[in-house]
Protein backbone atom coordinates (compact mmCIF):
# COMPACT_ATOMS: atom_id res chain seq x y z
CA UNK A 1 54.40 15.40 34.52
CA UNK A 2 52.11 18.42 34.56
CA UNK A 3 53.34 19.34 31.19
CA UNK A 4 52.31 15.81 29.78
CA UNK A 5 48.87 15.67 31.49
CA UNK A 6 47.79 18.84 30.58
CA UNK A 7 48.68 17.94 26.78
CA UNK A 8 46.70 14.83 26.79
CA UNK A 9 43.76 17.09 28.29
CA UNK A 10 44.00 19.95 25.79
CA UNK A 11 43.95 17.01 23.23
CA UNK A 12 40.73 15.36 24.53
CA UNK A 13 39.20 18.88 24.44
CA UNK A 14 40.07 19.36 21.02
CA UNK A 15 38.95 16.46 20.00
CA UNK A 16 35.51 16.89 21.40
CA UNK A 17 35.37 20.27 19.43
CA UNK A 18 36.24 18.95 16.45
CA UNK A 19 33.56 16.22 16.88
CA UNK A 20 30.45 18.41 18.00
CA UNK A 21 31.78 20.69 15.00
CA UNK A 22 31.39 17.83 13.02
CA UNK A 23 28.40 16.38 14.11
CA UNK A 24 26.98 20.50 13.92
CA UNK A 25 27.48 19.85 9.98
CA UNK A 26 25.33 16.96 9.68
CA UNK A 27 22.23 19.16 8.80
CA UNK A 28 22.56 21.65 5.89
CA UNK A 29 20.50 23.45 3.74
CA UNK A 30 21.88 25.00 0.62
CA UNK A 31 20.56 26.68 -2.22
CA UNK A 32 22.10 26.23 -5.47
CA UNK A 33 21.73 29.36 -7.33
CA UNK A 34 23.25 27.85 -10.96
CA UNK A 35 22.65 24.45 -11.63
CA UNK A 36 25.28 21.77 -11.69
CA UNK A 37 27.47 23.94 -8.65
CA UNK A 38 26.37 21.95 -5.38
CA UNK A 39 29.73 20.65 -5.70
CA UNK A 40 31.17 23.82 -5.07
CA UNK A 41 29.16 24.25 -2.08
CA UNK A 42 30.02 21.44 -0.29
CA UNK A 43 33.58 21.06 0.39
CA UNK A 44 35.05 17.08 0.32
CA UNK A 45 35.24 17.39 3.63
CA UNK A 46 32.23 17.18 5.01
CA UNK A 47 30.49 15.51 1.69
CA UNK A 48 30.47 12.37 3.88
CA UNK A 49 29.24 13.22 6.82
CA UNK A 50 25.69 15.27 6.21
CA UNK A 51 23.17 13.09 6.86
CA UNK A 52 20.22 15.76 6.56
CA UNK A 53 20.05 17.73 3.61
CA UNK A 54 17.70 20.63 2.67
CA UNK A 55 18.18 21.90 -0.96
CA UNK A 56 16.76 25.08 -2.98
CA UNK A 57 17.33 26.07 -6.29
CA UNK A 58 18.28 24.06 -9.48
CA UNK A 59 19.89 20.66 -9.51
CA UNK A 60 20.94 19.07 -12.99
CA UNK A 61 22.84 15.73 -13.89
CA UNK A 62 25.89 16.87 -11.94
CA UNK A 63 24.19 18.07 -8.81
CA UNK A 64 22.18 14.64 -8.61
CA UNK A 65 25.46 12.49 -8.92
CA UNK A 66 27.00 14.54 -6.01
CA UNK A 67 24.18 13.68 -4.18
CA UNK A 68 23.98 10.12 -4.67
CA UNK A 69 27.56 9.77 -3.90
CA UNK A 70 26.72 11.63 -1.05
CA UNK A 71 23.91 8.87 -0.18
CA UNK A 72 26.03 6.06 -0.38
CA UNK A 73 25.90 4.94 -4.58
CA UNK A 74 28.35 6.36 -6.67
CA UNK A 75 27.79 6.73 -10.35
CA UNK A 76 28.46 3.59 -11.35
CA UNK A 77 26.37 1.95 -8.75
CA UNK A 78 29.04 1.09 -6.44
CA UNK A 79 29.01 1.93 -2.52
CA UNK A 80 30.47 4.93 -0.88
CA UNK A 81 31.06 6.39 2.42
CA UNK A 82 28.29 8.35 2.21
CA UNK A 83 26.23 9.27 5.07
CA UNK A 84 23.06 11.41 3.64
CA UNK A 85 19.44 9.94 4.95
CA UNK A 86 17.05 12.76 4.52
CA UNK A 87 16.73 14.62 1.61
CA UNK A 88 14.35 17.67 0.97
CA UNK A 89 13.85 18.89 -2.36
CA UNK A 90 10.62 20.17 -1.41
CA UNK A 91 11.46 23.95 -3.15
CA UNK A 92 14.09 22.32 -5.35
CA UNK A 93 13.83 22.56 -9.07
CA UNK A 94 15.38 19.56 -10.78
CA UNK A 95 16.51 20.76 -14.26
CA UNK A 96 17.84 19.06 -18.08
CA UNK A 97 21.71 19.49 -18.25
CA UNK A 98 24.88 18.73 -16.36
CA UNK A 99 26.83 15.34 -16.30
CA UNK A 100 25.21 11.67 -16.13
CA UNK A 101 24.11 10.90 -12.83
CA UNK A 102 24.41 6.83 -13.46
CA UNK A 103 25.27 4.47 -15.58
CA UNK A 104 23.66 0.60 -15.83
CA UNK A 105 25.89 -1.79 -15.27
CA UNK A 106 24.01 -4.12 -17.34
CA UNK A 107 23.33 -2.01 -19.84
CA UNK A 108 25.98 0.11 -20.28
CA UNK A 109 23.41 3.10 -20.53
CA UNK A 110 24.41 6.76 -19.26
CA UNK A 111 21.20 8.42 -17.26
CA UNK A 112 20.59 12.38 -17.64
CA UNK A 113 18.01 14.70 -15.49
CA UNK A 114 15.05 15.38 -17.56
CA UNK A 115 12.99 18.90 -16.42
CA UNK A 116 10.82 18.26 -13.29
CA UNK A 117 11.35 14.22 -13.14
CA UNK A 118 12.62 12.43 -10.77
CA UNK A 119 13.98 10.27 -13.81
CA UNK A 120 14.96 6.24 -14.22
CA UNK A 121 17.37 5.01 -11.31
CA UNK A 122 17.84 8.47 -10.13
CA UNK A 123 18.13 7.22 -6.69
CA UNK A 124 18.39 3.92 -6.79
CA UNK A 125 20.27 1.78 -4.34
CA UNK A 126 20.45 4.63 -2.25
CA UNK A 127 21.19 4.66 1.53
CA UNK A 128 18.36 7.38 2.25
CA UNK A 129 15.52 6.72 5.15
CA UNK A 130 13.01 10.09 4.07
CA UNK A 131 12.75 12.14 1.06
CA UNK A 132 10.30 14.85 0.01
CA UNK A 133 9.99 15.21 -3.66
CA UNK A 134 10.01 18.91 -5.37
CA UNK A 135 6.75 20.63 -5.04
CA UNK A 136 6.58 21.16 -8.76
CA UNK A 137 7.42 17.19 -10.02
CA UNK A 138 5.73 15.71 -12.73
CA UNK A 139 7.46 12.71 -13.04
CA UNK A 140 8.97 9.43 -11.24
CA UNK A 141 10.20 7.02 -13.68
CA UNK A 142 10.96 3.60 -13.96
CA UNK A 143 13.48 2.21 -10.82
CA UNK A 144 13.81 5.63 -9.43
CA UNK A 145 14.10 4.47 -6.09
CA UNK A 146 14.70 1.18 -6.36
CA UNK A 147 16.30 -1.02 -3.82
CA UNK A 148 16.40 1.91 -1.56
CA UNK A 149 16.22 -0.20 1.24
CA UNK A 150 16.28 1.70 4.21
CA UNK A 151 13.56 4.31 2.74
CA UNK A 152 10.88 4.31 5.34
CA UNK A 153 8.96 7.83 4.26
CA UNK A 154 8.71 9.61 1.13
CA UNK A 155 6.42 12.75 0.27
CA UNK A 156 5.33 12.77 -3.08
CA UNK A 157 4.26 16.89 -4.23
CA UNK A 158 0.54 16.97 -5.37
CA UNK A 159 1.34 17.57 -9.38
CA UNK A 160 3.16 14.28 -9.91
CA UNK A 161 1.19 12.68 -13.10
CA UNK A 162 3.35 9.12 -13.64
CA UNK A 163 5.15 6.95 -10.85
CA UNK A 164 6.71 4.50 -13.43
CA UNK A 165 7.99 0.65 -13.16
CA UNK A 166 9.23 -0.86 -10.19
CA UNK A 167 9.70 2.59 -9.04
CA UNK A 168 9.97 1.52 -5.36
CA UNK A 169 10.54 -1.87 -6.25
CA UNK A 170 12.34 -3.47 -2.97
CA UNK A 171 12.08 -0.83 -0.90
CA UNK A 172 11.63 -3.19 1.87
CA UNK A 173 11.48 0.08 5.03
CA UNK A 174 8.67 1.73 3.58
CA UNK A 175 6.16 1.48 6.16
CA UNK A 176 3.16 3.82 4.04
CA UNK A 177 2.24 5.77 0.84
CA UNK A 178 0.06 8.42 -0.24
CA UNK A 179 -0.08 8.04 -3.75
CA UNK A 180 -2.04 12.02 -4.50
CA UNK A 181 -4.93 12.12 -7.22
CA UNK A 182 -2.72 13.93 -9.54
CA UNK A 183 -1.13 10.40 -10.50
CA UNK A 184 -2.58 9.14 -13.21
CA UNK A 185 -0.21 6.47 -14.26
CA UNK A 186 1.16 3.50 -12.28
CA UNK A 187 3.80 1.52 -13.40
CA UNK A 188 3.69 -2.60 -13.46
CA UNK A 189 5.69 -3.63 -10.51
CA UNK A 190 5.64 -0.04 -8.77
CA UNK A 191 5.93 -1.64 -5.18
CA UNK A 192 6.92 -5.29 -5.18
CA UNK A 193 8.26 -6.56 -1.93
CA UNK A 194 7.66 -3.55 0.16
CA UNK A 195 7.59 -5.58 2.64
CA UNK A 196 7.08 -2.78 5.51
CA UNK A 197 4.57 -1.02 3.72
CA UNK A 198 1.33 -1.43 6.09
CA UNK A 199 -0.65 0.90 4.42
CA UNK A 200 -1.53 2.46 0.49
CA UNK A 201 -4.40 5.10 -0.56
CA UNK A 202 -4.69 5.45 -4.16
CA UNK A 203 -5.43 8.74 -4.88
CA UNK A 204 -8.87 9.23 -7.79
CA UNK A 205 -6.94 10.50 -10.92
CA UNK A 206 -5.20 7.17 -11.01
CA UNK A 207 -6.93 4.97 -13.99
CA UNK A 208 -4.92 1.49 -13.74
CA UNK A 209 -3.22 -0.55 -10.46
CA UNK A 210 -0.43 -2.16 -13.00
CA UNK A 211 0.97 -6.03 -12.93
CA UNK A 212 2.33 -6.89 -9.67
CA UNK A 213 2.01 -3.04 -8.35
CA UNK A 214 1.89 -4.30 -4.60
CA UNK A 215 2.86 -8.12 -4.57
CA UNK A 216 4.76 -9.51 -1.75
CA UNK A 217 4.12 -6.45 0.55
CA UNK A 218 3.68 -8.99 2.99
CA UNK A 219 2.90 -6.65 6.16
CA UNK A 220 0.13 -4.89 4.16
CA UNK A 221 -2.82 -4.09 5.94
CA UNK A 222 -4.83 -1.30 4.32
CA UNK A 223 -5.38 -0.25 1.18
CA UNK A 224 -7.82 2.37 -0.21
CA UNK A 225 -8.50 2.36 -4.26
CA UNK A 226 -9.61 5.74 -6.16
CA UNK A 227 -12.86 6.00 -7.63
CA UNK A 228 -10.75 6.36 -10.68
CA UNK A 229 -9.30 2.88 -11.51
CA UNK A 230 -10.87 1.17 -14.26
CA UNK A 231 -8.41 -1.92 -13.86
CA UNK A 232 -6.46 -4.10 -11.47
CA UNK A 233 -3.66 -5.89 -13.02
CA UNK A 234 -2.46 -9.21 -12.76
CA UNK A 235 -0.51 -10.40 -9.42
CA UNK A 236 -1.66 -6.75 -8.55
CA UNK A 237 -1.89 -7.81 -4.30
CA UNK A 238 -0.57 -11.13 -4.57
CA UNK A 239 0.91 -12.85 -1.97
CA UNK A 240 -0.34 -9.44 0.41
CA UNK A 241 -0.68 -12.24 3.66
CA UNK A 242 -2.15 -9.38 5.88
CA UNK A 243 -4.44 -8.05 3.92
CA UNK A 244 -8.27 -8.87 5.23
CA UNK A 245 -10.60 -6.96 3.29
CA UNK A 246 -10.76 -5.30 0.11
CA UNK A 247 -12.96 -2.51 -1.45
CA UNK A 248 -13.08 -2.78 -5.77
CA UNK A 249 -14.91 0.39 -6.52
CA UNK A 250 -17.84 0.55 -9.07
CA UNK A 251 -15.19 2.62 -11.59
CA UNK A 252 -13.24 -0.59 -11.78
CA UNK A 253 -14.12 -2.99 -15.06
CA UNK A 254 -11.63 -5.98 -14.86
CA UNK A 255 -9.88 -7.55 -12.20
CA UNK A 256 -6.31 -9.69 -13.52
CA UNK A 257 -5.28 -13.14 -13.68
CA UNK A 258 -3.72 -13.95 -9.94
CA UNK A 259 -4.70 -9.96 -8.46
CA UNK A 260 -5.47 -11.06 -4.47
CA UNK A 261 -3.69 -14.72 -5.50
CA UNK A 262 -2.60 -16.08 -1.53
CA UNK A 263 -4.10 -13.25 0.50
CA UNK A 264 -4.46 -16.01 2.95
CA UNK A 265 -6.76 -13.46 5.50
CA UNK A 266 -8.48 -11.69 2.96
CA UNK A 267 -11.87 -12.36 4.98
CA UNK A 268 -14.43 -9.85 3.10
CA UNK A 269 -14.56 -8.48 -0.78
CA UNK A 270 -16.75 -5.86 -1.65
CA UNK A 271 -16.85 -5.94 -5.55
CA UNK A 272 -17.94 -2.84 -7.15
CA UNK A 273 -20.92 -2.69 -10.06
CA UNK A 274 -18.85 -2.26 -12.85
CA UNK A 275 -17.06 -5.21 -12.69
CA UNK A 276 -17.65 -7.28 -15.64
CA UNK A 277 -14.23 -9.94 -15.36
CA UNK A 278 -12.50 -11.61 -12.91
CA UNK A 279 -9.35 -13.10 -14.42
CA UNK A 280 -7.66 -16.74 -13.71
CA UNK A 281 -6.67 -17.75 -10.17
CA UNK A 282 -7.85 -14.29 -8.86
CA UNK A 283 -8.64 -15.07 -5.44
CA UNK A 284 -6.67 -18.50 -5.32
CA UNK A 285 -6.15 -19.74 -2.20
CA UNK A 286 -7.61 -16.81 0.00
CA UNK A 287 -8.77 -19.86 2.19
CA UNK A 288 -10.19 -17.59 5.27
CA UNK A 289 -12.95 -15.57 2.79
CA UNK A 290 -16.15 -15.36 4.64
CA UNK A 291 -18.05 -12.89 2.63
CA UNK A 292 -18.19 -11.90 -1.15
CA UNK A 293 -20.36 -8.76 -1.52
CA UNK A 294 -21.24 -8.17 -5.45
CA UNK A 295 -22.64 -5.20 -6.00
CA UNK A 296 -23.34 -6.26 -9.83
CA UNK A 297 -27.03 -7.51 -10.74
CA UNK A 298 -25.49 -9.27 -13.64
CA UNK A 299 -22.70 -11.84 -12.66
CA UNK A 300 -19.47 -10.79 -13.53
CA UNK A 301 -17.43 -13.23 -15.19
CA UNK A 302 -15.42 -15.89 -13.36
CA UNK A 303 -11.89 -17.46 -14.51
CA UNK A 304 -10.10 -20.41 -14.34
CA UNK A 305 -9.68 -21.61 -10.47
CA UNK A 306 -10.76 -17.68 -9.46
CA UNK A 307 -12.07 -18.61 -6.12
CA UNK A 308 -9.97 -22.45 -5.85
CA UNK A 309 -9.58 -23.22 -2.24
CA UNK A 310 -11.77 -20.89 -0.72
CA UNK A 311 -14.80 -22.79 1.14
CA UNK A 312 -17.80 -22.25 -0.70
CA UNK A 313 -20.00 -23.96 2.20
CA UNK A 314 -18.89 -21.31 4.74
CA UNK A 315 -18.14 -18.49 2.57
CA UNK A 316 -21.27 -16.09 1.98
CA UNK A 317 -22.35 -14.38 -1.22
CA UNK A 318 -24.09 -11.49 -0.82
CA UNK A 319 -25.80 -10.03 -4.02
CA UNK A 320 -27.87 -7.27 -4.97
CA UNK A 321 -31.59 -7.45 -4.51
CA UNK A 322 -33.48 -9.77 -7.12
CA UNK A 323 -29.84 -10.89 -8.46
CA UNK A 324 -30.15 -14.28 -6.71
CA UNK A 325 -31.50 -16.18 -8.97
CA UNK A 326 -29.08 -14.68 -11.40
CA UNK A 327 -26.14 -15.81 -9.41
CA UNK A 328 -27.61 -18.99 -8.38
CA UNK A 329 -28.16 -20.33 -12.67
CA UNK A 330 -24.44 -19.09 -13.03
CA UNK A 331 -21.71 -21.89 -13.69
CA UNK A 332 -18.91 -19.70 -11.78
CA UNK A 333 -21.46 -18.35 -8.84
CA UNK A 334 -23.56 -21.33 -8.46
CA UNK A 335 -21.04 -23.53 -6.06
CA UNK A 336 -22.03 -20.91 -2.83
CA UNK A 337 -23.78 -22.89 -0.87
CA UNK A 338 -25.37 -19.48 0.97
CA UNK A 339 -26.67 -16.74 -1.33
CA UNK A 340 -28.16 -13.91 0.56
CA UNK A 341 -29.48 -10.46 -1.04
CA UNK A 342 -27.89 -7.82 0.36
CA UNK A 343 -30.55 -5.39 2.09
CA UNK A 344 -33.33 -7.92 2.36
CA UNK A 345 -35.79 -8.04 4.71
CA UNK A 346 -37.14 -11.29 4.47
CA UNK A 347 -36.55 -13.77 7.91
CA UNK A 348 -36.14 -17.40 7.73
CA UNK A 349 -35.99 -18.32 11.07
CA UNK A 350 -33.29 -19.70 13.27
CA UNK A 351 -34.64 -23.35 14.39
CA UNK A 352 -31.42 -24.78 14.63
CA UNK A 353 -31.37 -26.71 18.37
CA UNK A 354 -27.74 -25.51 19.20
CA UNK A 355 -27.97 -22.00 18.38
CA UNK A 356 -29.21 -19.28 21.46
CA UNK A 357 -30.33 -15.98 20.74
CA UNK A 358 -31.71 -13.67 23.70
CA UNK A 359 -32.31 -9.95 23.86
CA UNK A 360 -30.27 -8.31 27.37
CA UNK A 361 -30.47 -4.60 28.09
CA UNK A 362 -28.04 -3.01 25.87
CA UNK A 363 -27.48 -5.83 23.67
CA UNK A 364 -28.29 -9.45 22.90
CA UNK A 365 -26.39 -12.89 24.21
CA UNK A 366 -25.74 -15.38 21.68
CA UNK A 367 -24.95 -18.86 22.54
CA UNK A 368 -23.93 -22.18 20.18
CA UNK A 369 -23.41 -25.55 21.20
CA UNK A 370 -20.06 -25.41 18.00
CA UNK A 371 -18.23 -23.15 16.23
CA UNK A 372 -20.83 -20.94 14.06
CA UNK A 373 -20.28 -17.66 12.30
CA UNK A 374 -22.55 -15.28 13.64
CA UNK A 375 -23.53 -12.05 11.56
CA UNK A 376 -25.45 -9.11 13.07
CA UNK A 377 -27.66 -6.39 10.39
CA UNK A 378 -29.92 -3.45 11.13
CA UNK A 379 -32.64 -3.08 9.02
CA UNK A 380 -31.01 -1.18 6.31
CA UNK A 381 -29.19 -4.07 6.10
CA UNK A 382 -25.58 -2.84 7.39
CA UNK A 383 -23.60 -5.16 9.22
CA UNK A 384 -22.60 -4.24 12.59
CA UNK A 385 -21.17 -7.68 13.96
CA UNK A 386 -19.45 -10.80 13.03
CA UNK A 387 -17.47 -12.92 14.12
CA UNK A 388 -16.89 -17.00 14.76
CA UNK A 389 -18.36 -17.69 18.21
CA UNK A 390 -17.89 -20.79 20.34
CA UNK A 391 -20.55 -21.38 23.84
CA UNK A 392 -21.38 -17.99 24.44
CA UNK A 393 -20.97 -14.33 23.25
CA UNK A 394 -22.01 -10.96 24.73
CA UNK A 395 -22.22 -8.31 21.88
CA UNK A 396 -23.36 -4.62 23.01
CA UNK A 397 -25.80 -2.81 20.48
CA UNK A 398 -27.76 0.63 20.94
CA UNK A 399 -31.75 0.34 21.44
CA UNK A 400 -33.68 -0.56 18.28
CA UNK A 401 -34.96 -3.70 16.00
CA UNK A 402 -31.88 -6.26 14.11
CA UNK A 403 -31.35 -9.26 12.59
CA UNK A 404 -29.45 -11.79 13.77
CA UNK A 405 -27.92 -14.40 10.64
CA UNK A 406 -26.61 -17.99 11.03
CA UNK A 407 -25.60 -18.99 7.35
CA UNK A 408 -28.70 -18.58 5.59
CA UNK A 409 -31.31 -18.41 8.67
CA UNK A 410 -32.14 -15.12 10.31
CA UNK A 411 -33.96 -14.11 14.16
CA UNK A 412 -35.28 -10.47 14.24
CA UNK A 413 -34.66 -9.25 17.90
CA UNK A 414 -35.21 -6.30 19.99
CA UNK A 415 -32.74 -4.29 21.75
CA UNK A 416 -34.46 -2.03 24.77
């Protein structure tokens, strides 16, 4: 009996070695002195079960295809018991040569590594959560990461010039991007449903947001566009529902047919001087728009149903100083019901019966008898406050002189 028990217990033992050896082997790092020998350097083994690898060296068409097998998509496309999440290619070198890395099922077409590129499908359909990109990439082409649905972070090295199309198309995790201002280039359909993807800076060096580049990234939030682009292309943030204010910067020239199409909390749009179109449908159905700020003197051009089903009655146009009559002869511009220059100084008084407006120490009480959108300026003309009150609102402000907006009508108050 002692015999038997104590072989049961010397088994258990040895099975929990084995398994912390195993699970000591998740993490590697490796450098591959001559391209195309990673798989050499990790035995089949344990090419299943590193989840965390850390890679130096040079990696060519056969070092790649280990890999992705490694992260769950063999060559062909097809699953595998791969277990790899984080990559780090950070002081990786990827390198021309070596074997195809995939082939397109639809196409039939065999994919080789191309000399500091991330290239076409190169990790596509990949189970990987994090990757870092090599420091010295120029390159991610078209579908490189595409379908990688579990990618939630990716760094991308400061010298990258292109991301190409649908590069992160369906990459449904990713919760943010930094795209750097060495990108110049951004492909048409670069991050359609990204669903997670909260927030995106465009870096300055980029020049065009392409067709579609962030539509259906439904849980978008933020988004911050480089002083660089000249263009926003069609469907460029449609369908973005949580998106409730956008910046267009002065560098930008044309806006595309459907760009903010059902951005149904876009509230505010600041649209830069150098816009000269707006294409078809552009802001179709953004139905809870409260302010349009156009920074242009001369109206930019309107499309076909551009601003269709937002509420021109409650919706505010703010334009430039001495551009309202401009905006107010326009066909497109004309239906806004309140046109206000931005900055001005001038007061029309509040002598509506329902609305309240009393200075307090510290700040000024507002009360309406309805629902009124209430807008508070300084004198430079800033806006500090606004918001939809109903009865009564107490809104703190620092000692000094403001204005205080209902639609078009205005009450200068003092704060002491």
């Amino acid at each position: 009996m002692k015999t038997k028990i104590t072989f049961k217990f010397l088994l258990v033992i040895t099975g929990l070695l084995l398994q912390l050896n195993l699970q000591a082997q998740l993490s590697r790092t490796i450098h591959v002195e001559t391209a195309g020998t990673l798989p050499t350097l990790i035995s089949s083994s344990e090419k299943y079960q590193i989840t965390d690898l850390t890679l130096t060296g040079d990696l060519n068409g056969t070092d790649i295809r280990y890999i992705r097998e490694m992260a769950g998509r063999d060559v062909d496309g097809y699953s595998t018991n791969g277990k790899l999440e984080v990559i780090n290619l950070a002081e990786a070198k990827i390198v021309s040569g070596g074997d195809f890395y995939y082939v397109s099922p639809a196409q039939g077409f065999a994919y080789l590594t191309q000399n500091n590129a991330i290239s076409d499908c190169m990790f596509s359909g990949c189970k990987i959560t994090s990757i870092t990109t090599p420091n010295n990439l120029i390159l991610i082409g078209d579908n490189a990461f595409s379908e990688c649905i579990n990618l939630m972070s990716i760094t991308i090295g400061n010298n990258v010039a292109l991301i190409g199309h649908s590069a992160f198309y369906f990459c449904c995790s990713l919760t943010s991007v930094i795209i750097p201002n060495s990108v110049v280039f951004i492909g048409n359909y670069a991050f359609y449903c990204c669903g997670s993807l909260t927030s995106a800076t465009i870096g300055n060096s980029v020049t065009s947001i392409g067709d579609s580049t962030f539509s259906f990234c439904t849980n978008l939030t933020s988004v911050t566009i480089g002083d660089g682009v000249t263009s926003i292309g069609n469907h460029a943030f449609a369908d973005c529902g949580k998106l409730t204010s956008i910046t267009i910067p002065n560098s930008v020239f044309s806006i595309g047919w459907n760009a903010f199409y059902y951005c149904t909390n876009l509230t505010s749009i600041t649209i830069g001087n150098g816009v000269i179109t707006i294409g078809d449908w552009a802001f179709e159905n953004c139905t809870r728009l409260k302010e349009i700020h156009s920074k242009k003197s001369t109206p930019p051009y309107l499309g076909l149903g551009c601003l269709y089903d937002v509420d021109k009655t409650t919706c505010t146009l703010y334009v430039p100083m001495g551009a309202k009559s401009a905006y107010e002869s326009d066909f497109g511009w004309k239906v806004f019901a309140n046109i206000i220059e931005e900055g001005s100084t001038a007061i029309r008084p509040i002598d509506k019966n329902d609305i309240f407006v009393q200075s307090i120490p510290n700040g000024i009480v507002i009360e309406a008898k309805e629902k009124t959108l209430i807008s508070v300026f300084n004198l430079s003309g800033q806006k500090l406050y606004q918001s939809v009150i109903y009865e009564n609102a107490e809104i703190q402000l620092n000692k000094g002189v403001y204005i205080v907006r209902v639609n078009n009508e205005s009450k200068k108050i003092i704060v002491k």
